[in-house]
N, C-alpha and C. Protein backbone atom coordinates (compact mmCIF):
# COMPACT_ATOMS: atom_id res chain seq x y z
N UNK A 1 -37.19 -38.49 -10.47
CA UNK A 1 -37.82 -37.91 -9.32
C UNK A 1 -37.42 -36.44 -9.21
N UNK A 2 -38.72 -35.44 -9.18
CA UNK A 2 -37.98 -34.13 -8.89
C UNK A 2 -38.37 -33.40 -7.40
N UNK A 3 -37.21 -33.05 -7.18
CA UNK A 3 -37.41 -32.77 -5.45
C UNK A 3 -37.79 -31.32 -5.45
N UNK A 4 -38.60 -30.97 -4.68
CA UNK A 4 -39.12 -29.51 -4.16
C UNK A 4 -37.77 -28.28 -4.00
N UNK A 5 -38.02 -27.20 -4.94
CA UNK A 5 -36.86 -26.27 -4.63
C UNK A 5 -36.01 -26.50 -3.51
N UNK A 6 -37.08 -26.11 -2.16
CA UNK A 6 -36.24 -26.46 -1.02
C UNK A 6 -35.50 -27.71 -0.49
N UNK A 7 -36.13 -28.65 -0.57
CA UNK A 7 -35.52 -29.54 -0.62
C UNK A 7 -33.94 -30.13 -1.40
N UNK A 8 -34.24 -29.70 -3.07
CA UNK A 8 -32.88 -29.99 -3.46
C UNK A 8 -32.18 -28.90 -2.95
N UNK A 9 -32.06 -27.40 -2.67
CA UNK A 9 -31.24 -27.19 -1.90
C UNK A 9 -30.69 -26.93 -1.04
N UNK A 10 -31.48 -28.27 -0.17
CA UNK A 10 -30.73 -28.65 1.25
C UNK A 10 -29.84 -30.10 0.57
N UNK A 11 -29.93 -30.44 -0.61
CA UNK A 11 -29.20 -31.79 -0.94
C UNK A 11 -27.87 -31.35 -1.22
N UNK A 12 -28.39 -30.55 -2.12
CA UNK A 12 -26.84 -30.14 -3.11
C UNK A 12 -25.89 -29.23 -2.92
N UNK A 13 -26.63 -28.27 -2.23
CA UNK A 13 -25.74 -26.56 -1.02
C UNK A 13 -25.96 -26.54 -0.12
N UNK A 14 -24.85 -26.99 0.31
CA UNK A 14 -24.63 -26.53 2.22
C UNK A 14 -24.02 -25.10 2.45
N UNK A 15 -24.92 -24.74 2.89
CA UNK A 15 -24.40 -23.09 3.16
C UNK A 15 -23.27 -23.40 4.30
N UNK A 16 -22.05 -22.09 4.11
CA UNK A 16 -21.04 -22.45 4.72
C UNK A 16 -21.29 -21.78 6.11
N UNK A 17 -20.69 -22.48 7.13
CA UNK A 17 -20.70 -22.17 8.26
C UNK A 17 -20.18 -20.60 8.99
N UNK A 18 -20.87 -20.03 10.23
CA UNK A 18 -19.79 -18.51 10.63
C UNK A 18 -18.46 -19.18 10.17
N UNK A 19 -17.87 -19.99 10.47
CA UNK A 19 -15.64 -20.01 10.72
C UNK A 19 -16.30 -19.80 9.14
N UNK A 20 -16.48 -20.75 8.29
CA UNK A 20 -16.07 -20.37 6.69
C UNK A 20 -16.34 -19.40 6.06
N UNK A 21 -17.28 -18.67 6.43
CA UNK A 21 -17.49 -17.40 6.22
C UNK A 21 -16.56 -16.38 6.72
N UNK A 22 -16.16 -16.69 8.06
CA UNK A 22 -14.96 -15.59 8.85
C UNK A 22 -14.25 -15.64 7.79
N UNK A 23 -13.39 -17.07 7.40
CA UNK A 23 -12.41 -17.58 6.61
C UNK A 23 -12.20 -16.61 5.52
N UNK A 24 -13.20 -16.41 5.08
CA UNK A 24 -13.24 -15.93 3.29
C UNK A 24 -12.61 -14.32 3.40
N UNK A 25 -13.86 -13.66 4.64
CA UNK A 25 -13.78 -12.77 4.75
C UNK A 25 -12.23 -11.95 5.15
N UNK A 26 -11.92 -13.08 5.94
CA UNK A 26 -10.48 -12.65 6.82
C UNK A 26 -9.55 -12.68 5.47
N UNK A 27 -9.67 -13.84 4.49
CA UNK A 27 -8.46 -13.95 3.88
C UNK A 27 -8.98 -12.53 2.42
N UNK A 28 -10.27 -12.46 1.68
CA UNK A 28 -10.32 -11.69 1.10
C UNK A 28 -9.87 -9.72 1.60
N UNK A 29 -9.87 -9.72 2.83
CA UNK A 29 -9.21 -8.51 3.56
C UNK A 29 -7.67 -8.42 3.37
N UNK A 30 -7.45 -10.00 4.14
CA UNK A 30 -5.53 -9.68 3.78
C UNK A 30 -5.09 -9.25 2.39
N UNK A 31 -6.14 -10.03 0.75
CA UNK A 31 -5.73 -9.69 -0.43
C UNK A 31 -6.13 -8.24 -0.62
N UNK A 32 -7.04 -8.33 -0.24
CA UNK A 32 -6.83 -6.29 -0.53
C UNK A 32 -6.33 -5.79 0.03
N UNK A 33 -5.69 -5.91 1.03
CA UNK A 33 -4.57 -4.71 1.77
C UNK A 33 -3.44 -5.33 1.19
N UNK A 34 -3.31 -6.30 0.74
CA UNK A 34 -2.00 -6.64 0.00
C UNK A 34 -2.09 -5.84 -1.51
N UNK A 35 -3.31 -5.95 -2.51
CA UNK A 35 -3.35 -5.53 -3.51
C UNK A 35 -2.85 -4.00 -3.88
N UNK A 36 -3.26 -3.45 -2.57
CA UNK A 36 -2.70 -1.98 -3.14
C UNK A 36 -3.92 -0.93 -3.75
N UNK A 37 -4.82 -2.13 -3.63
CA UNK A 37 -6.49 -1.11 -4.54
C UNK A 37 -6.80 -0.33 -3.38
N UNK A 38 -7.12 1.07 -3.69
CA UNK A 38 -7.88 2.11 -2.71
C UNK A 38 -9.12 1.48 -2.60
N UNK A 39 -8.85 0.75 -0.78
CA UNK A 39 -10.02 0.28 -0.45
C UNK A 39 -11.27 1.02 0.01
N UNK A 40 -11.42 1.82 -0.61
CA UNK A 40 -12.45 3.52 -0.58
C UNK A 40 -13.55 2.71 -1.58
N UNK A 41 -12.58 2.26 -2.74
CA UNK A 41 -13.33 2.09 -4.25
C UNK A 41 -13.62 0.40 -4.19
N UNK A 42 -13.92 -0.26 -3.06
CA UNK A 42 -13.96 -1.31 -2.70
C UNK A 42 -15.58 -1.72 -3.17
N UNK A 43 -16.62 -0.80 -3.06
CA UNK A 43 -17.90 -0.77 -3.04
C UNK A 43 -17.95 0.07 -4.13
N UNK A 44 -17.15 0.68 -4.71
CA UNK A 44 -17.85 2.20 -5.84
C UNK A 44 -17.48 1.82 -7.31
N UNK A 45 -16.13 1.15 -7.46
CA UNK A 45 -15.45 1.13 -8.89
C UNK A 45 -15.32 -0.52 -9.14
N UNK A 46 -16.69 -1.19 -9.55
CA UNK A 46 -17.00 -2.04 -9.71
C UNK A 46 -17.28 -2.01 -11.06
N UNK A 47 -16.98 -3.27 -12.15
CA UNK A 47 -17.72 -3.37 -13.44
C UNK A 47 -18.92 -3.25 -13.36
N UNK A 48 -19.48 -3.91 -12.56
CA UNK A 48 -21.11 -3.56 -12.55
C UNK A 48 -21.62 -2.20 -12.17
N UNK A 49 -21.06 -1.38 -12.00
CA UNK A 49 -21.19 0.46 -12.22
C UNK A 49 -20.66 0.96 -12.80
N UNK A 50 -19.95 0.76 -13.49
CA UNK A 50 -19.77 1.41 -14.90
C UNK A 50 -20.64 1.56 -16.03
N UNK A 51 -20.74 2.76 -16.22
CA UNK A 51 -21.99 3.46 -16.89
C UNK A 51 -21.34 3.63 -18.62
N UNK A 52 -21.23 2.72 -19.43
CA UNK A 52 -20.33 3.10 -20.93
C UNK A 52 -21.21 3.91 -21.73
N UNK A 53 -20.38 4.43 -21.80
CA UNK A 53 -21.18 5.52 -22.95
C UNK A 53 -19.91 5.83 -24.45
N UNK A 54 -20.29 6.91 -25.20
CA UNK A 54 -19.79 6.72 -26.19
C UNK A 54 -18.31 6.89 -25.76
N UNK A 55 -18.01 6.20 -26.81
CA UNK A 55 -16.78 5.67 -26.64
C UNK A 55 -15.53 5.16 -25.52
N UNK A 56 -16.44 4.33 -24.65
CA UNK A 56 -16.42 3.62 -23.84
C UNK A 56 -16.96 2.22 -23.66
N UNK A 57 -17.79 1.91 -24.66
CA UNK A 57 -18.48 0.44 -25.03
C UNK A 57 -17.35 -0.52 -25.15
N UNK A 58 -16.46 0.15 -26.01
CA UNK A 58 -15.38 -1.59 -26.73
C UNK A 58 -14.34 -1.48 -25.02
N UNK A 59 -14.11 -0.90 -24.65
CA UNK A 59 -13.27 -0.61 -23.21
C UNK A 59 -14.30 -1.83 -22.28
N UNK A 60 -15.44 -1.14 -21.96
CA UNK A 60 -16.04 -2.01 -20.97
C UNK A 60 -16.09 -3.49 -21.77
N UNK A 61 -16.27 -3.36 -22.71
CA UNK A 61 -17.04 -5.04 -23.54
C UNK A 61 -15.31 -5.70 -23.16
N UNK A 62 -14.24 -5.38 -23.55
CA UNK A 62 -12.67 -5.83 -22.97
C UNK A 62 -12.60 -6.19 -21.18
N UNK A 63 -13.34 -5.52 -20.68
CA UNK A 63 -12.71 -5.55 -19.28
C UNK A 63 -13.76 -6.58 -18.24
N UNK A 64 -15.22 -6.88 -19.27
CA UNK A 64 -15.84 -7.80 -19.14
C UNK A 64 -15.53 -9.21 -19.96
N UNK A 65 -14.81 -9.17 -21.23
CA UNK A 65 -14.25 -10.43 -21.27
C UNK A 65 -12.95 -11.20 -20.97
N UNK A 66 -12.21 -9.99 -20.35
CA UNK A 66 -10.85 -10.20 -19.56
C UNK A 66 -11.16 -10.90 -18.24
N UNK A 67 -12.15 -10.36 -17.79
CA UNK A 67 -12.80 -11.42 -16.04
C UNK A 67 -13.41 -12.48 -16.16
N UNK A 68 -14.37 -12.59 -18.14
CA UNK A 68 -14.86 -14.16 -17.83
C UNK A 68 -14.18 -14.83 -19.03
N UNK A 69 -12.55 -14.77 -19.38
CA UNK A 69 -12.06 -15.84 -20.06
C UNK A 69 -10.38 -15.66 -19.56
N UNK A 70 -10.22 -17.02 -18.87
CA UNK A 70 -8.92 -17.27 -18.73
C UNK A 70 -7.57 -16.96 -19.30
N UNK A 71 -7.91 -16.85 -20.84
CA UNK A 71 -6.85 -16.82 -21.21
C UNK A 71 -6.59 -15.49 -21.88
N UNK A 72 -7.33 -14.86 -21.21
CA UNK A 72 -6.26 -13.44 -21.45
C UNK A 72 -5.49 -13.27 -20.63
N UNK A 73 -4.55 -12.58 -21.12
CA UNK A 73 -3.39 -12.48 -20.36
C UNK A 73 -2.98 -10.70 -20.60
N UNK A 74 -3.23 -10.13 -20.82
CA UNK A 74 -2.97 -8.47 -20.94
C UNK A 74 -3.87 -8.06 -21.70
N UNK A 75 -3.95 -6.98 -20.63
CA UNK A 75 -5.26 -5.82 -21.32
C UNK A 75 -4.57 -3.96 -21.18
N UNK A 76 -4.83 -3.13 -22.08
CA UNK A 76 -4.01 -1.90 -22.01
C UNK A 76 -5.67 -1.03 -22.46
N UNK A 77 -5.97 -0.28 -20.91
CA UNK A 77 -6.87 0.62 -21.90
C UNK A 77 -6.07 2.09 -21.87
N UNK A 78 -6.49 3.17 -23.03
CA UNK A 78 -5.78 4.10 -23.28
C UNK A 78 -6.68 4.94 -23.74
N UNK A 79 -6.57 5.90 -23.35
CA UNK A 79 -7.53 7.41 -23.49
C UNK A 79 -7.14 8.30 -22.48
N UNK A 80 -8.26 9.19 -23.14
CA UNK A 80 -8.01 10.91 -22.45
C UNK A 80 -8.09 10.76 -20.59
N UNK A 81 -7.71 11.76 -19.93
CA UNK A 81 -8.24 11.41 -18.58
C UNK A 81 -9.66 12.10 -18.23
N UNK A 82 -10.14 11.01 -17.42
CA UNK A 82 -11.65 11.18 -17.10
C UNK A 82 -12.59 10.32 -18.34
N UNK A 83 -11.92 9.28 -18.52
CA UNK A 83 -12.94 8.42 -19.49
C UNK A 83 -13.10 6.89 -18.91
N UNK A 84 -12.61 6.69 -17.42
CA UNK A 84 -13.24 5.46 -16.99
C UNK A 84 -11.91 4.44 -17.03
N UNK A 85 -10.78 4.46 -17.29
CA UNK A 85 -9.69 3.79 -17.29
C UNK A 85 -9.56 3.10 -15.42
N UNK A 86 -9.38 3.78 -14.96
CA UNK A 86 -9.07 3.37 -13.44
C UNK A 86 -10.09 2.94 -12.88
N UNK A 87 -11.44 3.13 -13.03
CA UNK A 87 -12.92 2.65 -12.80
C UNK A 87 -12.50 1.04 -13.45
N UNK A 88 -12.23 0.62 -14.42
CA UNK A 88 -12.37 -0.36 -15.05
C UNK A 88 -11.06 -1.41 -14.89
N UNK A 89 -10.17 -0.78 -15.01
CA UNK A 89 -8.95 -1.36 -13.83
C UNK A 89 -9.49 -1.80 -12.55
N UNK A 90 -9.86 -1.35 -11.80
CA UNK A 90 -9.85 -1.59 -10.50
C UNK A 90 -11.28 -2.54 -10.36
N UNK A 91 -12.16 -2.30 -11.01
CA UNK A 91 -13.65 -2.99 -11.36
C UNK A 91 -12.82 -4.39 -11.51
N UNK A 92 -11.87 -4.62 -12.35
CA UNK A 92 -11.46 -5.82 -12.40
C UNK A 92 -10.38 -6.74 -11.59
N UNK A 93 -9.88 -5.44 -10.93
CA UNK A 93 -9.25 -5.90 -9.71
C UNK A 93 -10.08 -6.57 -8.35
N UNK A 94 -10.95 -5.76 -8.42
CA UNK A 94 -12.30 -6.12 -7.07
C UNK A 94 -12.92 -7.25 -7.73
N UNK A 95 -13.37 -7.45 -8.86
CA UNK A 95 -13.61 -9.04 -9.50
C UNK A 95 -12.89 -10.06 -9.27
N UNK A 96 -12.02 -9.87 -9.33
CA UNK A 96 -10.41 -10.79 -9.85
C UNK A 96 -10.91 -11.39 -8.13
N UNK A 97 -10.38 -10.10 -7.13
CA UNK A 97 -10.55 -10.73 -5.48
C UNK A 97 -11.78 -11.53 -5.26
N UNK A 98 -12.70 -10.83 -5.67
CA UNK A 98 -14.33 -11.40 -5.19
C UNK A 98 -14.28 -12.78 -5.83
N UNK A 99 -13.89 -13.40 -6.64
CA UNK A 99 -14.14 -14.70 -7.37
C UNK A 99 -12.63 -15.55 -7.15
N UNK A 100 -11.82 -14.91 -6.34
CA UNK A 100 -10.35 -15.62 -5.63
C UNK A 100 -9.85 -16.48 -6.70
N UNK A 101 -9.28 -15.43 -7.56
CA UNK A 101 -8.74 -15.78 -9.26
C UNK A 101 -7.41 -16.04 -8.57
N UNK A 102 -7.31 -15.13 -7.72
CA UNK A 102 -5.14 -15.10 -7.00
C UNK A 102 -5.45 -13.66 -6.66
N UNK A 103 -3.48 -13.35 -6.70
CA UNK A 103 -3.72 -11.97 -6.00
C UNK A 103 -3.49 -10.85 -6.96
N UNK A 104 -3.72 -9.79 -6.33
CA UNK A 104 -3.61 -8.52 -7.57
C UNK A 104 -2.82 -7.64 -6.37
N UNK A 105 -2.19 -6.87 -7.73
CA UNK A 105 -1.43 -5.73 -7.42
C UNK A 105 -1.64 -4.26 -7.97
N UNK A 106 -1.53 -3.30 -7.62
CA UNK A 106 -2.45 -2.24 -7.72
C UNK A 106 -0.97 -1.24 -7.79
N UNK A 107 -0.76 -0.70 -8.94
CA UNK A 107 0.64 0.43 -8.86
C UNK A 107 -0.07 1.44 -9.04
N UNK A 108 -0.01 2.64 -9.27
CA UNK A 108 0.67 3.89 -9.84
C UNK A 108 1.95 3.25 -10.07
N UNK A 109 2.14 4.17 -11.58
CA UNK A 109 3.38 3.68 -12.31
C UNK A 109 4.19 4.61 -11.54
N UNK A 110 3.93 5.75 -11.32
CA UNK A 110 4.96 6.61 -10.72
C UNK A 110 5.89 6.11 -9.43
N UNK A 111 5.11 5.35 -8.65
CA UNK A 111 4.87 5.29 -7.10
C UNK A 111 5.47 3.92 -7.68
N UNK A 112 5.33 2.73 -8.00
CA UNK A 112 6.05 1.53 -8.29
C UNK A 112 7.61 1.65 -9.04
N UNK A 113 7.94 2.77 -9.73
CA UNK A 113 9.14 3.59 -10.05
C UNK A 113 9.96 3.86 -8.92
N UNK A 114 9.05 4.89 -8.33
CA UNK A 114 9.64 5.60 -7.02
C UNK A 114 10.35 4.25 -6.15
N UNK A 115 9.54 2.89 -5.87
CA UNK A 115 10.04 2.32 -4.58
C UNK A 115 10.97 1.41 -5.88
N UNK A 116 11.14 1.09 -6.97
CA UNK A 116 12.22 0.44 -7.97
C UNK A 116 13.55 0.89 -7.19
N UNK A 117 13.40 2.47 -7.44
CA UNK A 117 14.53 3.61 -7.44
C UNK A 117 15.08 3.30 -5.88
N UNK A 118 14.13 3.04 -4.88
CA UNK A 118 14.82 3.31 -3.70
C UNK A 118 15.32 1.58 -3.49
N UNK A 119 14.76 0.59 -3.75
CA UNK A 119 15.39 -0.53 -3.66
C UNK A 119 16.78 -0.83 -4.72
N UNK A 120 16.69 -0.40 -5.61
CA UNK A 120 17.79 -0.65 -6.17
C UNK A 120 18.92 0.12 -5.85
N UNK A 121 18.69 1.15 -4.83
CA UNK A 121 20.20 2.02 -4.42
C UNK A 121 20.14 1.25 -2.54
N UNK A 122 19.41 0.52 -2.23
CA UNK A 122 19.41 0.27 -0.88
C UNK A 122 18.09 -1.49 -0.71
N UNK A 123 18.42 -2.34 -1.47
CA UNK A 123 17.75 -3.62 -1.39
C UNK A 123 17.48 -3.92 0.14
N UNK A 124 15.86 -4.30 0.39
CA UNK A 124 15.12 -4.17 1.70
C UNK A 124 15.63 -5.97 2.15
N UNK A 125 16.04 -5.70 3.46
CA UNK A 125 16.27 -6.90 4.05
C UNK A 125 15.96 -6.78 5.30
N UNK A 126 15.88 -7.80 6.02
CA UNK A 126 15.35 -8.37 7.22
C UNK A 126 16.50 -7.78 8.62
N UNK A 127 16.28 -7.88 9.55
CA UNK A 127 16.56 -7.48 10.41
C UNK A 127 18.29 -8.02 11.03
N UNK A 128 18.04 -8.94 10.22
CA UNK A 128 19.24 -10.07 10.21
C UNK A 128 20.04 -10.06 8.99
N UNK A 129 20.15 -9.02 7.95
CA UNK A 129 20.39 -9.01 7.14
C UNK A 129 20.33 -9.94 5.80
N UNK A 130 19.13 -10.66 5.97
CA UNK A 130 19.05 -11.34 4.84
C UNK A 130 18.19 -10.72 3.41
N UNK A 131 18.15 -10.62 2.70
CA UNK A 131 17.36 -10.05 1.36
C UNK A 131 16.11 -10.64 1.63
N UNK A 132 15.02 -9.54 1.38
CA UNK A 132 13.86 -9.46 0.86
C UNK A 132 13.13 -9.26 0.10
N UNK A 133 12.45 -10.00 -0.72
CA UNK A 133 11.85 -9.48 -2.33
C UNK A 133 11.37 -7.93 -2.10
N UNK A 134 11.66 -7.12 -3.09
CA UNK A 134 11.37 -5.88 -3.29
C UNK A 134 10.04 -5.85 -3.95
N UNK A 135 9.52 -4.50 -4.22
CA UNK A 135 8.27 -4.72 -4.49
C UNK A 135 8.60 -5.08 -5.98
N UNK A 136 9.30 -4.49 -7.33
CA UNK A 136 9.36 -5.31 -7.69
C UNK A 136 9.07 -7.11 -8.12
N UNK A 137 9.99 -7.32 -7.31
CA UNK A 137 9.69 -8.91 -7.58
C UNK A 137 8.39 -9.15 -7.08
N UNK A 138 7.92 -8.51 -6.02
CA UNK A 138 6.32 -8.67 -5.79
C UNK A 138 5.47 -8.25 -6.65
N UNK A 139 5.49 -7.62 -7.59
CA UNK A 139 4.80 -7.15 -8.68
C UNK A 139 4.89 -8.10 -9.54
N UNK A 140 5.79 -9.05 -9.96
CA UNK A 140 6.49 -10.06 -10.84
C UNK A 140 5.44 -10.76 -10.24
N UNK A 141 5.40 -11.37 -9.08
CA UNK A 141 4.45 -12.89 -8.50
C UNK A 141 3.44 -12.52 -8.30
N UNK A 142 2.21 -11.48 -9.30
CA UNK A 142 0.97 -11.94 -8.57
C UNK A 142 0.09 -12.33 -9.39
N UNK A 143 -1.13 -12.68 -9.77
CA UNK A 143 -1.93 -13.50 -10.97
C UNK A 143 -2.44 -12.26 -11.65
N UNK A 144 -2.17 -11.06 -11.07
CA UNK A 144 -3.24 -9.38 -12.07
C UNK A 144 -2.23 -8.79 -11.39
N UNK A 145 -1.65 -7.89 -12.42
CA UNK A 145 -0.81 -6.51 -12.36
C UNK A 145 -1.68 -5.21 -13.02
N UNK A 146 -2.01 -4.50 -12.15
CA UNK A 146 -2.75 -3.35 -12.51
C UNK A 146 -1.66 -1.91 -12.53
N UNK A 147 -1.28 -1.63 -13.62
CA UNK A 147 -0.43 -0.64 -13.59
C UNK A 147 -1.18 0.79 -13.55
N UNK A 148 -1.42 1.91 -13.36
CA UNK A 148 -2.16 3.05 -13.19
C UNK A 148 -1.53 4.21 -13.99
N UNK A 149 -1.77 4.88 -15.08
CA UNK A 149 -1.08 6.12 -15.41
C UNK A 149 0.26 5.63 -15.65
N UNK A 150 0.34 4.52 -16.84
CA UNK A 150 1.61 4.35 -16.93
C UNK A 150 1.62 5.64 -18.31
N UNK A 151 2.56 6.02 -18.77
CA UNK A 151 2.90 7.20 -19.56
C UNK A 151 2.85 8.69 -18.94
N UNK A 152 2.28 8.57 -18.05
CA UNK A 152 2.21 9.95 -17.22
C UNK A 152 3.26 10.38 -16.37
N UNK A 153 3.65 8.97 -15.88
CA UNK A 153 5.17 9.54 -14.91
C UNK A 153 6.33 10.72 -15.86
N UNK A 154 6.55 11.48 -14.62
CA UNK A 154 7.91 12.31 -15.29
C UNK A 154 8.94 11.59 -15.52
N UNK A 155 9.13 11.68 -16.49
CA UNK A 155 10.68 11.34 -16.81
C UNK A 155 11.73 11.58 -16.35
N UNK A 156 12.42 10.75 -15.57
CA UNK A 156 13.50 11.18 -15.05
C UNK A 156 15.12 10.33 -15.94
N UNK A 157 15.82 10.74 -15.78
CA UNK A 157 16.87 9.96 -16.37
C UNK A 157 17.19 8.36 -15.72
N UNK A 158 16.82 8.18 -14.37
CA UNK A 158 16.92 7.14 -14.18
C UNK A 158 15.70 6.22 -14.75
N UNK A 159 14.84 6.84 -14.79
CA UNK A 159 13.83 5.96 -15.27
C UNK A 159 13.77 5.71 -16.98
N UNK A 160 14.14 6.73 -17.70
CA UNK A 160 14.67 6.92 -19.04
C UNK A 160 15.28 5.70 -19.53
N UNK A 161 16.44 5.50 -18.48
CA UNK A 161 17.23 4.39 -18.74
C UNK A 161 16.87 2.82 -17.89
């Protein structure tokens, strides 16, 4: 028996209700203000706007099969600046959220250095003095680590070592 478009999908999809919709919305907000992605580029630095051109094809063709196969597990793109690296990072960060893979984390290498440096001379704790994961270890627990301009940071001796 075949049922009329409309009909099968009133059988098989129930569109979700306002609360489940609030739901999604509310919790996909908390992961991006947790992620750290410039929520500017929330609407702009999407895979699906990325424009590849030469020598930018095998980059995008990577950052589209990094979002539809599980088992990658690290991706490094590397080039000049102004060739689409952070567009394509973050394209896959805003994927990663939109399809609620887990959570992502969004560094500058410099700036994830910088707060290393200040937790490890002064570890962040609670009001009561108990320890609190540093960002660090929050960088450690999330399902996508997006590092930004790693090789660019200055070198400092603490970071050297």
């Amino acid at each position: 028996m075949t049922l009329p478009l409309d009909q099968a999908a009133e059988k098989y999809f129930t569109p979700p209700d306002e609360e489940q919709v609030a739901e999604r919305n509310e919790k996909f907000d908390r992961m991006a203000r947790f992620s750290g992605m410039p929520l500017a580029t929330s609407e702009t630095l999407l895979l699906m706007k990325f424009l590849p051109g030469p020598g930018t094809k095998t980059a995008y063709a990577a950052a589209l099969a990094f979002v539809g196969e599980p088992e990658h597990h690290f991706l490094t793109f590397v080039g000049e600046p102004g060739r689409g690296k952070t567009h394509l990072a973050l394209g896959i960060g805003w994927h990663w959220l939109a399809q609620d893979k887990g959570t992502v984390k969004y560094w500058q290498v410099s700036e994830l250095l910088d707060a290393m440096r200040a937790e490890f001379d002064k570890p962040p704790e609670t009001e009561t003095g108990a320890p609190l994961p540093g960002q660090f270890e929050l960088a450690k627990g999330v399902s996508l680590l997006i590092l930004d301009d790693l090789g660019v940071e200055k070198t400092s001796e603490w970071v050297a070592d």
